[in-house]
C-alpha atoms as a PDB file:
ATOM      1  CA  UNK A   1       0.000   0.000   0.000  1.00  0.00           C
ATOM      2  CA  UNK A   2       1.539   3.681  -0.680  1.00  0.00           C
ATOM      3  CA  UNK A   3       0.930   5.717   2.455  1.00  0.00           C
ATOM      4  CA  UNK A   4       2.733   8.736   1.256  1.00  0.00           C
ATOM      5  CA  UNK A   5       3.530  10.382  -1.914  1.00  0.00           C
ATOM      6  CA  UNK A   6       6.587  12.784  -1.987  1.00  0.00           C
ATOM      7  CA  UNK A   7       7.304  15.047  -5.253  1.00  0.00           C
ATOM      8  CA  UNK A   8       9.764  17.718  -5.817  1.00  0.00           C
ATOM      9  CA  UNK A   9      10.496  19.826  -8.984  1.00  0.00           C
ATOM     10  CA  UNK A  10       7.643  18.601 -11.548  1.00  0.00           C
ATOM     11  CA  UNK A  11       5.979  21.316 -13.438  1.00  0.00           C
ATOM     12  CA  UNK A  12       4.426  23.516 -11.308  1.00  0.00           C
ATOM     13  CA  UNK A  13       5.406  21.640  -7.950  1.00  0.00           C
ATOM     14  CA  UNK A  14       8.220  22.493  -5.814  1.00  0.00           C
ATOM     15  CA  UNK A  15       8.120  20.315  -2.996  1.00  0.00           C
ATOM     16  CA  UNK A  16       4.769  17.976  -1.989  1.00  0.00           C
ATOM     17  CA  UNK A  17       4.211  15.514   0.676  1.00  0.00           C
ATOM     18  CA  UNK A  18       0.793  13.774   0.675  1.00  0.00           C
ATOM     19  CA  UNK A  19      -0.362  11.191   3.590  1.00  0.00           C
ATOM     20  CA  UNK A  20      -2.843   8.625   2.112  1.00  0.00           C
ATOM     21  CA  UNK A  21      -5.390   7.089   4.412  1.00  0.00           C
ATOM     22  CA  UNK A  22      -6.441   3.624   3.902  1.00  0.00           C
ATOM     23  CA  UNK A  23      -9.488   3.589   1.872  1.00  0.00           C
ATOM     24  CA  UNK A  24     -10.348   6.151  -0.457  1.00  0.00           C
ATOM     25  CA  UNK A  25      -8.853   9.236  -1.208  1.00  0.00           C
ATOM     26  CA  UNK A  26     -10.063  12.323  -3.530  1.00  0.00           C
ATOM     27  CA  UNK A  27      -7.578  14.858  -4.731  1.00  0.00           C
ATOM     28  CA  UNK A  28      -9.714  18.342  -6.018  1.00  0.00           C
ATOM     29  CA  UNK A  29      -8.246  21.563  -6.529  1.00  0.00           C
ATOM     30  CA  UNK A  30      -9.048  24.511  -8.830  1.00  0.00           C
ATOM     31  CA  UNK A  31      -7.736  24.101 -12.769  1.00  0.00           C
ATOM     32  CA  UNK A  32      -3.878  24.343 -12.986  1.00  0.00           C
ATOM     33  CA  UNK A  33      -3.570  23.208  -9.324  1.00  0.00           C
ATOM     34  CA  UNK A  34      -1.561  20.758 -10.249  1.00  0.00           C
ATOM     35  CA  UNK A  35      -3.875  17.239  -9.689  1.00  0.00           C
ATOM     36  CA  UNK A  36      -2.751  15.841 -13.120  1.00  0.00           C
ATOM     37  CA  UNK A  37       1.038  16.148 -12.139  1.00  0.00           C
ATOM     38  CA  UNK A  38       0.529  14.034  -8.868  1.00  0.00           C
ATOM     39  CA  UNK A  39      -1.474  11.116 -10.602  1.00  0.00           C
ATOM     40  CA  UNK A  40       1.043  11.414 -13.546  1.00  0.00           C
ATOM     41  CA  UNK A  41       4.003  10.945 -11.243  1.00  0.00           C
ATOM     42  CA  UNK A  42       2.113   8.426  -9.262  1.00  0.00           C
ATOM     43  CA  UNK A  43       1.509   6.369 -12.681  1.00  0.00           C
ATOM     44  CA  UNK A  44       5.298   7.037 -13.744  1.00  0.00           C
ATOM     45  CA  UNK A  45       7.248   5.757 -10.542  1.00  0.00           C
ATOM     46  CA  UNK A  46       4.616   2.681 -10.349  1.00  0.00           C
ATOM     47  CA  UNK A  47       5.625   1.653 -13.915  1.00  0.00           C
ATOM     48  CA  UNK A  48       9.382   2.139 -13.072  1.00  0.00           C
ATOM     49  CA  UNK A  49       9.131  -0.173 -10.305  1.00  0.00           C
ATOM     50  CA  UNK A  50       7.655  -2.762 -12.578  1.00  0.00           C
ATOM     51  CA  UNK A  51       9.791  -2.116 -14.988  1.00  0.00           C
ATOM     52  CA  UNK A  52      12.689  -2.779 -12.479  1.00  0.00           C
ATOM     53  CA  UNK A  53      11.202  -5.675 -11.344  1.00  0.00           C
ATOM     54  CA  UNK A  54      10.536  -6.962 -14.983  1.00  0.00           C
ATOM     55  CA  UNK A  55      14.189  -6.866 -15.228  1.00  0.00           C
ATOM     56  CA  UNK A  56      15.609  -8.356 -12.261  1.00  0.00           C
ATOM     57  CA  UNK A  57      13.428 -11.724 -13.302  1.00  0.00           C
ATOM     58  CA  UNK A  58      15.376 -12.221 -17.010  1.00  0.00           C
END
């Protein structure tokens, strides 16, 4: 389970730190807040673990 997500220099973000709660959680925000940047880098450093992992098995 990811209980936090920390990003630093991506677009418009300089430094973030968000605590997850088990469950469900809802990020909302005005447009250009920035919400598509955190699920972007969420998606990127999930697939760069897999791809890691990918690799380590051949």
């Amino acid at each position: 389970m990811i209980s936090t997500i920390n990003i630093k220099n991506i677009g418009i973000i300089d430094d973030l730190s968000i605590d997850l709660n088990q469950g469900l959680n809802v990020l909302t925000g005005e447009t250009g807040a920035g919400k598509t940047l955190i699920i972007d880098s969420l998606r990127n450093n999930i697939r760069r673990k897999v791809f890691k992992r990918n690799d380590k098995k051949r």
